[in-house]
Protein backbone atom coordinates (compact mmCIF):
# COMPACT_ATOMS: atom_id res chain seq x y z
CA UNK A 1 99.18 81.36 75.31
CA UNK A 2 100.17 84.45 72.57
CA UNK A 3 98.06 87.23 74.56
CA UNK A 4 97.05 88.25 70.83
CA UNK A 5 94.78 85.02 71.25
CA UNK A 6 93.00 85.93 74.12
CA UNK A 7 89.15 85.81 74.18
CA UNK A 8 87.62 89.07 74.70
CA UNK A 9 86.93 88.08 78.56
CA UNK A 10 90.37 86.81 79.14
CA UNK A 11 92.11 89.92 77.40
CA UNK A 12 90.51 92.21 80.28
CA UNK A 13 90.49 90.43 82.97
CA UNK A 14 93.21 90.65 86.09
CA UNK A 15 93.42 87.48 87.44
CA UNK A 16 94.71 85.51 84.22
CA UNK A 17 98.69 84.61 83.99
CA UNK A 18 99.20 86.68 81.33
CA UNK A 19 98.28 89.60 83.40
CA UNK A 20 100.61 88.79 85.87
CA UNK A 21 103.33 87.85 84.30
CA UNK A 22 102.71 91.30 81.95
CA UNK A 23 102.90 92.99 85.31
CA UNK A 24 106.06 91.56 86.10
CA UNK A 25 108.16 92.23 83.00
CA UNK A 26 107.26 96.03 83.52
CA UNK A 27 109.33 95.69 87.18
CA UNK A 28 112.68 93.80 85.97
CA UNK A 29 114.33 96.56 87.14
CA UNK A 30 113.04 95.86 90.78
CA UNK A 31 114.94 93.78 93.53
CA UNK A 32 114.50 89.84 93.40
CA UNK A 33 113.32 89.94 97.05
CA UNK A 34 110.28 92.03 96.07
CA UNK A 35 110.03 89.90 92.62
CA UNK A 36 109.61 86.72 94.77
CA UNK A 37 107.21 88.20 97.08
CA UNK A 38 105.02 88.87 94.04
CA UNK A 39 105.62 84.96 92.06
CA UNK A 40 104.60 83.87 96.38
CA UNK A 41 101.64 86.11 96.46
CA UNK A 42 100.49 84.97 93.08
CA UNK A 43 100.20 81.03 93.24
CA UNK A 44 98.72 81.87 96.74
CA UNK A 45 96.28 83.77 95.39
CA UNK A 46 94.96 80.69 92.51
CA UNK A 47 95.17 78.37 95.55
CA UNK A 48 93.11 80.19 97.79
CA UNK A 49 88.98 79.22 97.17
CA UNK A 50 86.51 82.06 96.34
CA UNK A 51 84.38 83.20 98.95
CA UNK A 52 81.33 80.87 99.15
CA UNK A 53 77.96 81.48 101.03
CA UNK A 54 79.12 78.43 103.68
CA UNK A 55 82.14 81.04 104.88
CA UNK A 56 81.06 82.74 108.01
CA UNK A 57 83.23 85.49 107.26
CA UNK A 58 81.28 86.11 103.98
CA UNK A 59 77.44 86.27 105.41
CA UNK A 60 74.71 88.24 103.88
CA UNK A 61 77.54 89.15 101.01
CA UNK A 62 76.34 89.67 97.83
CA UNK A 63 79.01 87.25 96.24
CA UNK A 64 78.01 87.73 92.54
CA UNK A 65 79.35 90.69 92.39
CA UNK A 66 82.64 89.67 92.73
CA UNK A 67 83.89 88.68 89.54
CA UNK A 68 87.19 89.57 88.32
CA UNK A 69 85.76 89.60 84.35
CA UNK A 70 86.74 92.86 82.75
CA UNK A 71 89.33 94.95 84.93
CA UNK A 72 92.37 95.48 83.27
CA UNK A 73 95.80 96.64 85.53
CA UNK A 74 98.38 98.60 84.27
CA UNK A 75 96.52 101.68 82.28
CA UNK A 76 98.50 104.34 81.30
CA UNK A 77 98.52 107.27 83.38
CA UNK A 78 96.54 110.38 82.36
CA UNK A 79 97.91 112.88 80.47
CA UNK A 80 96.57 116.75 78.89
CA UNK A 81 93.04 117.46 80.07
CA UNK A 82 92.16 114.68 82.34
CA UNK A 83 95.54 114.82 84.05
CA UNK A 84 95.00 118.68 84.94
CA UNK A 85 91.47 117.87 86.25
CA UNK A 86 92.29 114.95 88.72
CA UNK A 87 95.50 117.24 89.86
CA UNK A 88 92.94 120.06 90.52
CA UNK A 89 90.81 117.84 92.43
CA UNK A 90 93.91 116.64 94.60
CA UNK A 91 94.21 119.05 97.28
CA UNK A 92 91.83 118.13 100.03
CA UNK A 93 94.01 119.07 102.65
CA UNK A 94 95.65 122.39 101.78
CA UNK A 95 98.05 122.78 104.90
CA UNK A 96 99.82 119.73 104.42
CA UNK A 97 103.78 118.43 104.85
CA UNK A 98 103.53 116.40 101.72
CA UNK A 99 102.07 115.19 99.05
CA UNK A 100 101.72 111.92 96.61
CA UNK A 101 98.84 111.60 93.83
CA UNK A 102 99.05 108.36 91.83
CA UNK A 103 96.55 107.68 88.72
CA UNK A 104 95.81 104.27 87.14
CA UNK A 105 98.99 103.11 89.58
CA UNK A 106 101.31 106.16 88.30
CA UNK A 107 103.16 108.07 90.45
CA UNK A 108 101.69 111.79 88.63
CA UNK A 109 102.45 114.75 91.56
CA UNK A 110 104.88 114.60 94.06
CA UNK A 111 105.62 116.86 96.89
CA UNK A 112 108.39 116.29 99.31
CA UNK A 113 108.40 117.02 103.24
CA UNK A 114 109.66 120.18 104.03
CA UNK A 115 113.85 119.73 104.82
CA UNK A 116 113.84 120.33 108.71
CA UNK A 117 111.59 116.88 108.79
CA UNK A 118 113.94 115.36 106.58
CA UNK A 119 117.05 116.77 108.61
CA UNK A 120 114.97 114.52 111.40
CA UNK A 121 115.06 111.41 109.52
CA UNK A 122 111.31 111.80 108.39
CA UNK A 123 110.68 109.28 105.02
CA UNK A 124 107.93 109.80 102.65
CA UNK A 125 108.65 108.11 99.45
CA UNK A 126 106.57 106.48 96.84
CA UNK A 127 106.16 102.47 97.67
CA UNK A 128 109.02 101.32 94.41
CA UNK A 129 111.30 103.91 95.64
CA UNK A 130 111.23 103.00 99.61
CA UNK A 131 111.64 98.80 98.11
CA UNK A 132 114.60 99.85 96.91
CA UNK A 133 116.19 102.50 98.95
CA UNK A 134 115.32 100.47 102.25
CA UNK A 135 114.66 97.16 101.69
CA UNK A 136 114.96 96.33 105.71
CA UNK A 137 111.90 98.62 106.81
CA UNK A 138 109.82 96.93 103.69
CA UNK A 139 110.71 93.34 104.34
CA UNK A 140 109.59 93.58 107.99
CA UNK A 141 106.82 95.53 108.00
CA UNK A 142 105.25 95.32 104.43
CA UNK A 143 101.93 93.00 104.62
CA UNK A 144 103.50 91.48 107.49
CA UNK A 145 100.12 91.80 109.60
CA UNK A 146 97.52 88.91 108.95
CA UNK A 147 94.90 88.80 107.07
CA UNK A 148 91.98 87.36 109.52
CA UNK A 149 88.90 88.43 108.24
CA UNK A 150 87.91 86.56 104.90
CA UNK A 151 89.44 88.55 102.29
CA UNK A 152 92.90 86.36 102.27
CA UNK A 153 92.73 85.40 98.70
CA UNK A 154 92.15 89.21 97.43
CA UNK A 155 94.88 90.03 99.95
CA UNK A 156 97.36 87.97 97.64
CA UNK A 157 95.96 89.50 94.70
CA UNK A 158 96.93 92.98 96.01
CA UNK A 159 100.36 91.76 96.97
CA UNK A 160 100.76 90.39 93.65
CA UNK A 161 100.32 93.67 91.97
CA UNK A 162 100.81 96.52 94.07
CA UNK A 163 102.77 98.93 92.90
CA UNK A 164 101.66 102.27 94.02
CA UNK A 165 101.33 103.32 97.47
CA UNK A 166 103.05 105.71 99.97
CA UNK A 167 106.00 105.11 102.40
CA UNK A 168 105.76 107.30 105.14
CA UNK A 169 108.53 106.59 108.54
CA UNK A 170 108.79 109.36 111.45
CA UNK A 171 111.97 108.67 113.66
CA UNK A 172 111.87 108.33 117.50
CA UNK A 173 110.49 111.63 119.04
CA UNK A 174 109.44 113.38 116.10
CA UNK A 175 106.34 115.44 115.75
CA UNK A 176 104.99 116.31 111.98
CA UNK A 177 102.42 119.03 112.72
CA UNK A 178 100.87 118.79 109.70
CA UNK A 179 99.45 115.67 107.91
CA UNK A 180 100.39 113.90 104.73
CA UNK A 181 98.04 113.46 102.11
CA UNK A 182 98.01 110.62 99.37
CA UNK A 183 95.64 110.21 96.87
CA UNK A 184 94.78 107.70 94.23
CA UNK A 185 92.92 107.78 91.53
CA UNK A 186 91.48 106.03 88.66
CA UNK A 187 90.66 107.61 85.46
CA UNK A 188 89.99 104.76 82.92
CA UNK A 189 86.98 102.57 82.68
CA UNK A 190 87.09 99.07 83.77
CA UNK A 191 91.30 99.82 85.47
CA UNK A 192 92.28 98.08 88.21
CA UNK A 193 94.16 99.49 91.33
CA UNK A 194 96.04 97.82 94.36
CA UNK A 195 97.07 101.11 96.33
CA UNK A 196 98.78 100.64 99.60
CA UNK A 197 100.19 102.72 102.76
CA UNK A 198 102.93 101.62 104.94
CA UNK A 199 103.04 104.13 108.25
CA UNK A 200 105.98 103.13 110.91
CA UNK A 201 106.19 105.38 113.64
CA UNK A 202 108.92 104.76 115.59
CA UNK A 203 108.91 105.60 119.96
CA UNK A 204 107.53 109.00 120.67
CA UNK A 205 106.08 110.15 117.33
CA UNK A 206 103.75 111.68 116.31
CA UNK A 207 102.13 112.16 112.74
CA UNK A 208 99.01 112.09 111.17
CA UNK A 209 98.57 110.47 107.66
CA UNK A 210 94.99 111.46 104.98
CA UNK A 211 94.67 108.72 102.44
CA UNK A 212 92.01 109.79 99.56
CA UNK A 213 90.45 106.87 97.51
CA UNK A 214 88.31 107.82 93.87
CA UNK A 215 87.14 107.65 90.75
CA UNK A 216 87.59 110.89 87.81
CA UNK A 217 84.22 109.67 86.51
CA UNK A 218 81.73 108.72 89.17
CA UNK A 219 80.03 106.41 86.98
CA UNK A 220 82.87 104.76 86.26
CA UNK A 221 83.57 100.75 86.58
CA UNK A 222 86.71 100.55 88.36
CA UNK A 223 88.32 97.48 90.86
CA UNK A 224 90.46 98.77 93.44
CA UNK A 225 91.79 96.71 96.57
CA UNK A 226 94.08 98.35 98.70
CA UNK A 227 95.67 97.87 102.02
CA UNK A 228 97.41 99.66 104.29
CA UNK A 229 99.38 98.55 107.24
CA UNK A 230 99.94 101.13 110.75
CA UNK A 231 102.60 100.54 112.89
CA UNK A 232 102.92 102.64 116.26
CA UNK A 233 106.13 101.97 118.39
CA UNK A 234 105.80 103.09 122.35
CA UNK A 235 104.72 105.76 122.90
CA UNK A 236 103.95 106.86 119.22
CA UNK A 237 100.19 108.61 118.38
CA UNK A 238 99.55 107.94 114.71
CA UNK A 239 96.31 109.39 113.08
CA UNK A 240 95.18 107.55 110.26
CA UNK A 241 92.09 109.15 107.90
CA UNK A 242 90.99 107.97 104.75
CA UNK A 243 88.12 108.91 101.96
CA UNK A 244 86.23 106.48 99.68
CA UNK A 245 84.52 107.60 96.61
CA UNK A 246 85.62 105.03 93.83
CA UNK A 247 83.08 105.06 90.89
CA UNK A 248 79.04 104.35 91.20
CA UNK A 249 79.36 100.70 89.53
CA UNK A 250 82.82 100.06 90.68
CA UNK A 251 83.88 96.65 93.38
CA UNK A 252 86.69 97.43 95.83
CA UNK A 253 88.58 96.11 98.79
CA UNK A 254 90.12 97.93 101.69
CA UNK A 255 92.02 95.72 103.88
CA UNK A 256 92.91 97.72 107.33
CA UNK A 257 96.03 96.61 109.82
CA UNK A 258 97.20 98.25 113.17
CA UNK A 259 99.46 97.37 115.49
CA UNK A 260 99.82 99.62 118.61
CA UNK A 261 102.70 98.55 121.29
CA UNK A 262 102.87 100.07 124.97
CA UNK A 263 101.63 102.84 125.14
CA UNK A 264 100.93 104.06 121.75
CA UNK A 265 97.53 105.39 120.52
CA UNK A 266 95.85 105.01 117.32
CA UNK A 267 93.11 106.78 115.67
CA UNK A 268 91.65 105.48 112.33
CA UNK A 269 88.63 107.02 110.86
CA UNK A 270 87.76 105.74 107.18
CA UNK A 271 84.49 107.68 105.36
CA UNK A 272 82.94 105.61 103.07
CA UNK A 273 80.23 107.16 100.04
CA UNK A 274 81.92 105.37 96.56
CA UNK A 275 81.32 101.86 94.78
CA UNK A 276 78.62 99.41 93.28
CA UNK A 277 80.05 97.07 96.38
CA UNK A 278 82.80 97.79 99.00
CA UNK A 279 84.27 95.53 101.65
CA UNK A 280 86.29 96.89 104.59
CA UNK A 281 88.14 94.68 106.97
CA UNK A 282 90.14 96.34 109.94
CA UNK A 283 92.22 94.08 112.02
CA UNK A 284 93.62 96.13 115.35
CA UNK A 285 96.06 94.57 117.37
CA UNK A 286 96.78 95.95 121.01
CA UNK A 287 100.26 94.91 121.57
CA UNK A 288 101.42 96.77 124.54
CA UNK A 289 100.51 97.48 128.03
CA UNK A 290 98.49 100.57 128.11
CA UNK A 291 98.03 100.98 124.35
CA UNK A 292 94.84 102.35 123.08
CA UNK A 293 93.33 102.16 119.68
CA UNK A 294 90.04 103.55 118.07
CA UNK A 295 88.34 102.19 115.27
CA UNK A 296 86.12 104.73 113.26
CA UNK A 297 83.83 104.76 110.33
CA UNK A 298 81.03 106.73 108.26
CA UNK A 299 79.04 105.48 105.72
CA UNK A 300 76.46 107.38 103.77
CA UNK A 301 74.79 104.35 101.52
CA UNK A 302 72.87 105.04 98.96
CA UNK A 303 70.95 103.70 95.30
CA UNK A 304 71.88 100.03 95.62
CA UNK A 305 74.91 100.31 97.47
CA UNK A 306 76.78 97.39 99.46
CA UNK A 307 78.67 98.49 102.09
CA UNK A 308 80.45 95.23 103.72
CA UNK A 309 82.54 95.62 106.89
CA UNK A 310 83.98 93.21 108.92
CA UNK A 311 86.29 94.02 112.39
CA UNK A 312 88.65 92.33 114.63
CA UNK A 313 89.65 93.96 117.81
CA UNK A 314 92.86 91.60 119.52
CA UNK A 315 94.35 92.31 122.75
CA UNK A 316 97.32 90.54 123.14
CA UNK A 317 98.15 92.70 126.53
CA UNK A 318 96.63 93.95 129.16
CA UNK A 319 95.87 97.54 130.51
CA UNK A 320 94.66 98.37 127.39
CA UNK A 321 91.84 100.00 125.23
CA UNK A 322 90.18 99.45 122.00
CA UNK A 323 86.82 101.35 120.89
CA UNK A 324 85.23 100.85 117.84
CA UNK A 325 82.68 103.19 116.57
CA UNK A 326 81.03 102.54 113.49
CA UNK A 327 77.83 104.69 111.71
CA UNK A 328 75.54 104.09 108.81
CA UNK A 329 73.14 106.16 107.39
CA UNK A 330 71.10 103.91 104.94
CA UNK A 331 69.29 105.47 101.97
CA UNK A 332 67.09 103.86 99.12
CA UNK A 333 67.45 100.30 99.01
CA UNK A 334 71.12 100.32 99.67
CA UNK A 335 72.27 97.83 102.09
CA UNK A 336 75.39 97.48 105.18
CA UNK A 337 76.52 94.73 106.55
CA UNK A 338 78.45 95.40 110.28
CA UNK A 339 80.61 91.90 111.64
CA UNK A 340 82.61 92.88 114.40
CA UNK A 341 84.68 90.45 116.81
CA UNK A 342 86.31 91.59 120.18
CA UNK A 343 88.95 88.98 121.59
CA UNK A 344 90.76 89.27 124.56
CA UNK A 345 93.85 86.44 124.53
CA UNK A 346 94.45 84.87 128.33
CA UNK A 347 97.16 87.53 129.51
CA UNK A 348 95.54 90.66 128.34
CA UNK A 349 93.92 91.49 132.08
CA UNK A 350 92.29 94.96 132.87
CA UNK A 351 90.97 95.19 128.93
CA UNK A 352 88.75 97.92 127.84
CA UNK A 353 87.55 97.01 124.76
CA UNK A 354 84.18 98.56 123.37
CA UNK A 355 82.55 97.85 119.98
CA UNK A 356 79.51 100.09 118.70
CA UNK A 357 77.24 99.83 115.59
CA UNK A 358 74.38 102.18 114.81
CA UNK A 359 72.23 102.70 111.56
CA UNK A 360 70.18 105.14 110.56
CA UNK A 361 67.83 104.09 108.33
CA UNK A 362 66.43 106.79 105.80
CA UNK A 363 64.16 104.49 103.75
CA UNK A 364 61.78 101.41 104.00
CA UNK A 365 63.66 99.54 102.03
CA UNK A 366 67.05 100.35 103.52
CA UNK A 367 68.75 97.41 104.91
CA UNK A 368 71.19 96.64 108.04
CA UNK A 369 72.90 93.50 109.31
CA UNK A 370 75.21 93.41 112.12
CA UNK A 371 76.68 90.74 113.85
CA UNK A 372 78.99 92.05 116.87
CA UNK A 373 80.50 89.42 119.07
CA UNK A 374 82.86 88.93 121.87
CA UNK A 375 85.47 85.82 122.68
CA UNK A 376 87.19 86.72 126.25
CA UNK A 377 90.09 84.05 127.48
CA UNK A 378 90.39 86.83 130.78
CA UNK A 379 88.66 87.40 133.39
CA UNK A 380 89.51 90.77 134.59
CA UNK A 381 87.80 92.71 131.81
CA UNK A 382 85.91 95.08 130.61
CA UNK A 383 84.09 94.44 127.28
CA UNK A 384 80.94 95.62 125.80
CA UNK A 385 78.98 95.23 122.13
CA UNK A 386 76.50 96.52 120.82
CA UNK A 387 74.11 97.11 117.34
CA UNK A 388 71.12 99.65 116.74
CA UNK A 389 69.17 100.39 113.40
CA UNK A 390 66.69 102.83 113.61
CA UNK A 391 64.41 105.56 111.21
CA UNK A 392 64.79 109.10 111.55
CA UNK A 393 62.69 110.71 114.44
CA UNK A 394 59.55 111.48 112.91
CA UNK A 395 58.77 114.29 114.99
CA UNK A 396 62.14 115.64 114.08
CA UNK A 397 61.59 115.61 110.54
CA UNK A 398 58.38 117.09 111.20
CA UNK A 399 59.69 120.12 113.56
CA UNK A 400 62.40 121.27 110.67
CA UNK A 401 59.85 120.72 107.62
CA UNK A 402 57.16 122.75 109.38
CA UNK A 403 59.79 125.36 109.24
CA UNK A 404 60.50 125.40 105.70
CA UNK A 405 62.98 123.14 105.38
CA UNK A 406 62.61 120.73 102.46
CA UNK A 407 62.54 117.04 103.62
CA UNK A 408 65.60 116.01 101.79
CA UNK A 409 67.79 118.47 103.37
CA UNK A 410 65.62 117.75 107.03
CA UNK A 411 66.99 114.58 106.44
CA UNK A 412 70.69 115.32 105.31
CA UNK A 413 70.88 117.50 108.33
CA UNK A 414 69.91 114.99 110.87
CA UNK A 415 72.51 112.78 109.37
CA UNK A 416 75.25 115.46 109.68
CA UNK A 417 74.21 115.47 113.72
CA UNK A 418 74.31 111.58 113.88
CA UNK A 419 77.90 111.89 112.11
CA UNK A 420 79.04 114.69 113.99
CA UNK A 421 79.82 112.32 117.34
CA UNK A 422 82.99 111.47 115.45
CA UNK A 423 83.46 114.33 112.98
CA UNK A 424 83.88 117.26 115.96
CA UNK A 425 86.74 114.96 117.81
CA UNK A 426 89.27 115.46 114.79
CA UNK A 427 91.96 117.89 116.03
CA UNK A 428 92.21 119.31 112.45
CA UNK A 429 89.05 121.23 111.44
CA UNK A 430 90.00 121.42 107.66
CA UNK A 431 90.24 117.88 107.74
CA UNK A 432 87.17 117.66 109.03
CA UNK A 433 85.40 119.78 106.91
CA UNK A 434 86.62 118.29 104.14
CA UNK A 435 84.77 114.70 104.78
CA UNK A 436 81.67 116.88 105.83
CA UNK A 437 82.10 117.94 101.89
CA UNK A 438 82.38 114.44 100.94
CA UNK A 439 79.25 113.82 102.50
CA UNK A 440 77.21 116.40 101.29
CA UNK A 441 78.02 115.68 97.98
CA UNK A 442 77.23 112.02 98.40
CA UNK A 443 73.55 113.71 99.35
CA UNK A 444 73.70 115.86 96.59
CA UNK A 445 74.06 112.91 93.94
CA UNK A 446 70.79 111.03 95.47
């Protein structure tokens, strides 16, 4: 079909052929290997069903909201005004070893690691560069994790598209004290982004690695599905932090994979305050004897917000540890749903493996599901789950208002203590501040 033809719905929406194939004529210039992954991920994604209400993996989803109608990919990226303003917002971590912003899927800002990293072999390129320059890293490691949690077909999509993203590989035995920091951004109404992070850490390192996820206009009505994929060889320690704050009516996607071999630790701590609707789905995999991985999250949910997250803890050896953490603090008649699955296979003896959910619940009409579950094929364990919803402490609320204290900010203060639990154990404090920014200003717009 001429594309000049198009109905008005077809014209703007993502997940027609003409899109694609638009898409792929803008990347001739690519390798074939990277072409073909693309035409693969493409007819997988038309094959694969939508997500119906019978899917287990897809309860108490809102699944109207998941039309495709009206994003369009490949915007242009910003230039004058609005490309000064999103660079001026893109320096949440000042003390930094490097630097990516993308906008609309454009590479805008770069800023390279400093020369004694890359002396040590240290990589951080822009996803189309690292394809090309090393095609052997990307071909193992990119997407290579699976998909497990219900968001398969949306995981093709991404692959189909993606473009943008960061490439980031530390060498055996190399510390980077400071973190990098990518950030993507949309600035057009109704664009689509696929950004994605590829982290390989090879024996020994050490490196820690800020991902930044939003809008230029909060009101904006943006689709973004990204994924990013965390690899930590023995002995490695990879910290992985990312920010959420994609536009008030916009859908997204954010498809998490680790995979920690002996010995390694990972941290990954994703803060969640942007969208209409927003599905998260972390898959950790213990590889390793005496690997140990945490899973972190904070979600401030507010208007009529749906925050959907779904988690998969597999411990393929023993001697291990996984602990999942995940908070909620519920406002208006916003809504969270917490599915969390902790499976131990046969030879993974002497397991820790803990999975927490708690929700704080700041309204009567706020909502929480949760649905945590275990499937143990050991029997030398240890494994625990749990769930919690519960109001503020009235007496609490009382105490700091009888003081002066307005209740809105009674209220935003007892949320900072119920976040803090995972807030005060970052090792960098400007970090850290930072997301306690992110959430006051998430208060600020309720």
């Amino acid at each position: 079909m001429n594309t000049n033809t198009l109905s008005p719905t077809e014209e703007h929406n993502i997940a027609t052929a003409e899109a694609f194939e638009k898409h792929l004529a803008s990347l001739r210039d690519m390798p074939q290997w990277w072409l073909d992954l693309k035409k693969e991920n493409w007819l997988r994604f038309n094959e694969l069903p939508t997500p119906h209400r019978k899917d287990e993996n897809w309860r108490f989803a809102s699944l109207g909201g998941l039309s495709l109608d009206g994003y369009r990919y490949g915007e242009a990226a910003p230039a004058g005004e609005t490309a000064g303003a999103v660079l001026g917002r893109s320096a949440p971590v000042e003390n930094r070893a490097g630097r990516l912003v993308f906008a609309n899927d454009h590479l805008i800002d770069r800023e390279n690691v400093p020369g004694e990293l890359v002396a040590k072999g240290v990589v951080w390129l822009p996803l189309e560069q690292a394809v090309r320059e090393h095609e052997e890293l990307l071909r193992k490691h990119f997407m290579a994790q699976p998909i497990k949690l219900g968001s398969e077909k949306y995981s093709a999509l991404h692959a189909a598209f993606c473009s943008a993203g960061s490439f980031l590989y530390v060498p055996k035995g190399v510390e980077v004290e400071l973190p990098l920091v990518a950030l993507h951004w949309a600035t057009a109404e109704n664009a689509a982004v696929f950004p994605h992070t590829l982290l390989i850490a090879d024996d020994l390192a050490k490196v820690t690695l800020v991902d930044f996820f939003a809008s230029h206009d909060r009101s904006a009505r943006n689709y973004a599905c990204g994924v990013n994929d965390l690899y930590a060889s023995p002995g490695a320690r990879v910290t992985y932090i990312s920010t959420q704050d994609w536009g008030a009516d916009s859908l997204a996607f954010h498809l998490n994979s680790t995979q920690a071999f002996k010995d390694a630790a990972i941290t990954s701590l994703n803060v969640n305050v942007g969208s209409r609707q927003a599905r998260t789905e972390s898959h950790s995999q213990v590889m390793g004897e005496g690997a140990h991985t945490e899973m972190q999250s904070l979600t401030v949910a507010t208007g009529k917000q749906e925050f959907d997250q779904r988690t998969l803890q597999t411990h393929f050896k023993g001697h291990s540890v996984s602990d999942l953490l995940y908070k909620n603090a519920i406002l208006d008649d916003a809504r969270t749903i917490f599915s969390g699955l902790i499976k131990v296979e046969e030879d993974a003896q002497q397991t820790d493996a803990y999975q927490t959910n708690r929700n704080l619940l700041l309204s009567p009409t706020a909502e929480a599901n949760a649905l945590p579950g275990l499937e143990i094929l050991a029997n030398d364990v240890k494994c625990s789950h749990g769930a919690t919803s519960g109001q503020i402490d009235d007496e609490q609320l009382y105490y700091m208002q009888a003081r002066g204290i307005p209740e809105t900010v009674a209220k935003q203060l007892l949320v900072f203590g119920f976040f803090e639990e995972i807030l005060i154990k970052l090792e960098n404090e400007e970090i850290a501040e930072n997301l306690r920014e992110t959430i006051r200003n998430q208060f600020a717009r309720t």
